[in-house]
Protein backbone atom coordinates (compact mmCIF):
# COMPACT_ATOMS: atom_id res chain seq x y z
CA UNK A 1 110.63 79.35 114.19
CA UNK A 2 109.24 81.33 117.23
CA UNK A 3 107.34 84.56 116.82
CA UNK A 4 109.79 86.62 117.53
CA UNK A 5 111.76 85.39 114.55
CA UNK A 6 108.79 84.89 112.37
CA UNK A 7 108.01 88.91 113.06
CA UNK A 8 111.46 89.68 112.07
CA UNK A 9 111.03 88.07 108.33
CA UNK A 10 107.69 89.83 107.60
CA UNK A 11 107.88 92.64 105.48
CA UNK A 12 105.18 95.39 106.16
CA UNK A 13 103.79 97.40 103.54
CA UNK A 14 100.62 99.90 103.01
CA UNK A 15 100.25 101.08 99.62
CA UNK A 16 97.37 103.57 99.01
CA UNK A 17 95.89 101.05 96.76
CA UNK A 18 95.18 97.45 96.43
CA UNK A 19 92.88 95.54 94.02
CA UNK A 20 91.96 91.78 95.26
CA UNK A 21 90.29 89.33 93.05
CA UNK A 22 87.11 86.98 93.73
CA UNK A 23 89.29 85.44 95.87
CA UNK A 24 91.00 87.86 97.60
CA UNK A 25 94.55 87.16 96.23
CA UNK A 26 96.44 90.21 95.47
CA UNK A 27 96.29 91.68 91.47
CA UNK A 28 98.05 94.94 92.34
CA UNK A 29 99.52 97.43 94.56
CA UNK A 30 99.54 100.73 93.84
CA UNK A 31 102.21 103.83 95.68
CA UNK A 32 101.59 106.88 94.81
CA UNK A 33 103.81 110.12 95.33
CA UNK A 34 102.59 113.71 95.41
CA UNK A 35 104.55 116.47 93.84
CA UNK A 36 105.95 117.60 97.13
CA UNK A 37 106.22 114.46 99.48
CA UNK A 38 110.13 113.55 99.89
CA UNK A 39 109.00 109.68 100.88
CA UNK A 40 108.27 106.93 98.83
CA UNK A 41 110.25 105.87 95.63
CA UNK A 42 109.96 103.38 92.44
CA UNK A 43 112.46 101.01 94.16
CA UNK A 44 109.88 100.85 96.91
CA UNK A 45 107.10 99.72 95.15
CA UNK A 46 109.55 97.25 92.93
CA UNK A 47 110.55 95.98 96.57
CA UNK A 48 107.43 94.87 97.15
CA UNK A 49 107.48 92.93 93.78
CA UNK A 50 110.23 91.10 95.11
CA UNK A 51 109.14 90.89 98.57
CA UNK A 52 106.15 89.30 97.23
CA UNK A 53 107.89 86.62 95.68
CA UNK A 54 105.57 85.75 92.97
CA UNK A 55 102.57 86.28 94.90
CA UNK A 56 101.30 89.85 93.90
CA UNK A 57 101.65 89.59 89.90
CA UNK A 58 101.88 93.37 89.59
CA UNK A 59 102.92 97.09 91.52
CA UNK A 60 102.45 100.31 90.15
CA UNK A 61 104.54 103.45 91.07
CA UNK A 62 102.64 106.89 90.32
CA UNK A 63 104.09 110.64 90.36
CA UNK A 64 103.23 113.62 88.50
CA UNK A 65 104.60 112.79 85.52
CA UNK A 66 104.30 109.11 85.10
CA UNK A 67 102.40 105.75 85.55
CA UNK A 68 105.13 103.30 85.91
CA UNK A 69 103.72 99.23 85.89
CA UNK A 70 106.28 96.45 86.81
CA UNK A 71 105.17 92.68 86.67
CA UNK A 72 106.73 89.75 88.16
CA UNK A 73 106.91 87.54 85.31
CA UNK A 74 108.76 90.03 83.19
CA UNK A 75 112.77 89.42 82.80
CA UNK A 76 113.67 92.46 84.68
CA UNK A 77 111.46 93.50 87.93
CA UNK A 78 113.64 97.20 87.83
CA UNK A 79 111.96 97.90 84.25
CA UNK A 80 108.70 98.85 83.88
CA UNK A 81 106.64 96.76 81.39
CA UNK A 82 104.67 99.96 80.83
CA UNK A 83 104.86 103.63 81.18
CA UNK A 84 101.96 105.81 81.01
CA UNK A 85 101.86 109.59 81.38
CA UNK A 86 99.94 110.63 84.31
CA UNK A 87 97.96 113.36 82.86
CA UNK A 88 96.68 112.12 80.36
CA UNK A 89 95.40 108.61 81.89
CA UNK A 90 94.24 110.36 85.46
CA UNK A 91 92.82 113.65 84.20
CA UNK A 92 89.01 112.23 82.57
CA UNK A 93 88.91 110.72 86.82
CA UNK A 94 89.27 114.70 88.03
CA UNK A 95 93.18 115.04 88.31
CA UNK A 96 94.16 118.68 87.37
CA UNK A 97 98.02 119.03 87.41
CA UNK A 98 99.09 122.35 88.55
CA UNK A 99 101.59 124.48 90.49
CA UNK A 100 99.77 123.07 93.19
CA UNK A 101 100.11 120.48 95.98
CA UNK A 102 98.98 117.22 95.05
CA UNK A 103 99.23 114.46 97.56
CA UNK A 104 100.45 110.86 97.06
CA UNK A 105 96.62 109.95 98.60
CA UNK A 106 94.48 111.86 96.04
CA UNK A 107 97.07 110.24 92.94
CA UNK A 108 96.06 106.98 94.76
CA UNK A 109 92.74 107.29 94.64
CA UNK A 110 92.06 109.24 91.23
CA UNK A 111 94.24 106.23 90.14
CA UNK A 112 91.54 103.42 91.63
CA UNK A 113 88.76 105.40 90.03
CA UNK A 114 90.61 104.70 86.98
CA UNK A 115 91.41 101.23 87.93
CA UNK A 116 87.50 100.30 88.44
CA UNK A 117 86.36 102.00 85.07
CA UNK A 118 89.15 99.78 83.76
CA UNK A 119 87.35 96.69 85.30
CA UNK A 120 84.02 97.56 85.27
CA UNK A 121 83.66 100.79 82.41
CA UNK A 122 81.54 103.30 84.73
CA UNK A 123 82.99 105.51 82.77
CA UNK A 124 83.81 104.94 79.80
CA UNK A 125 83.24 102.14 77.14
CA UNK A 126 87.08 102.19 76.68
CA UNK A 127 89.25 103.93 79.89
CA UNK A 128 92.71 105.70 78.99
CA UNK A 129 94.97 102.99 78.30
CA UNK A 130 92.75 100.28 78.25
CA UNK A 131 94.99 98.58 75.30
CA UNK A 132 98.50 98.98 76.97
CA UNK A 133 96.90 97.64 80.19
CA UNK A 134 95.68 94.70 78.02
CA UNK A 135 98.48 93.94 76.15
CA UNK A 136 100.80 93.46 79.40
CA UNK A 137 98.05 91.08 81.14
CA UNK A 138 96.48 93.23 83.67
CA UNK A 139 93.27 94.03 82.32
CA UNK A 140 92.26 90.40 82.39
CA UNK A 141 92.88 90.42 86.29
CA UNK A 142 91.38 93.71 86.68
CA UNK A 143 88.14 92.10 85.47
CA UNK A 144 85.70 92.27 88.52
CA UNK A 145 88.48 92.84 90.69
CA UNK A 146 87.62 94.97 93.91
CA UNK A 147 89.86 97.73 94.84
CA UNK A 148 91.11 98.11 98.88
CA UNK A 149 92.49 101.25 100.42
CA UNK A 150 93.45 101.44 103.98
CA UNK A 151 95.53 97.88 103.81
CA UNK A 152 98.23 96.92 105.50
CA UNK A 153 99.88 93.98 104.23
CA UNK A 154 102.72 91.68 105.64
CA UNK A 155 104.73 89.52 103.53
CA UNK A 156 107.44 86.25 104.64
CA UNK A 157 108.71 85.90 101.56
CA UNK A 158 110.31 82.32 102.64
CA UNK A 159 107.35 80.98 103.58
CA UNK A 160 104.95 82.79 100.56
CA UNK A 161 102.30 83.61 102.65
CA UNK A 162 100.17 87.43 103.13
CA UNK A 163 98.16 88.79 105.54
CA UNK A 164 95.65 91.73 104.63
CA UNK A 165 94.86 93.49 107.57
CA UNK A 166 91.72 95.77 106.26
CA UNK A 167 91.12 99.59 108.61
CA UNK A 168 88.12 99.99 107.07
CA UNK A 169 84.98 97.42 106.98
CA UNK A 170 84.20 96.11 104.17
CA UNK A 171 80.68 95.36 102.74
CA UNK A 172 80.65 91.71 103.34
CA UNK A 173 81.84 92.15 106.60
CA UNK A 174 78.36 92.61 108.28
């Protein structure tokens, strides 16, 4: 396969969030959608569950309204193994649902400030829906897990391989 062909399999992606683990294998992606933004979808981020191929275990869709998680190994990647509502997970990480404009960025990243207390409680000894996140096998993973914005990520499904391409330096970079 030349690299012209191999470019045409890859599937691009850049979700506003991604948590690695110690090895810097994939946990989750996170895509986030503001109350106004017309882009971005749940079948988007359950494309890159299948995209992935078994390789990123979970994806996470976020609006206004809802938390949506969908895992590889359930029986049905379109279903979400859990729904949480938005509000009342984001809101102790400074998310204040309004009239207002809220962006698909600032859901991502109130989201990884939740994500981190959920691996690391610098928050709080238990983190808004720190049992449902347990019960469907993310916690575990989340478990000094690092969190990544700014990643793009390319995915050959056929050939299960991914390549983070990081836009920001990280702290073990220097």
């Amino acid at each position: 396969m030349n690299a012209e062909q191999l470019e045409k399999t890859v599937y691009r992606i850049k979700p506003e969030v991604v948590i690695l683990d110690d090895d810097d294998r994939i946990i989750l992606l996170v895509k986030a959608k503001g109350n106004r933004e017309i882009y971005g979808n749940v079948s988007e981020a359950i494309s890159w569950l299948k995209a992935g191929n078994g390789a990123i275990p979970f994806v996470m869709f976020i609006d206004i309204e809802n938390i949506q998680i969908f895992k590889w190994e359930s029986g049905n990647l379109s279903a979400p193994v859990c729904i949480l509502n938005t509000a009342e997970v984001l809101s102790p990480y400074g998310l204040e649902i309004s009239d207002k404009w809220i962006s698909g960025d600032y859901l991502g990243s109130t989201a990884q400030s939740w994500l981190n207390d959920l691996g690391y409680h610098w928050k709080s000894p238990t983190p808004p829906a720190e049992e449902q996140i347990a019960a469907i096998g993310l916690l575990s993973l989340l478990k000094n897990g690092t969190a990544q914005p700014e990643v793009e990520i390319r995915i050959d499904s056929k050939l299960r391989y991914i390549v983070l391409k990081y836009f920001f330096a990280r702290p073990d970079d220097f």
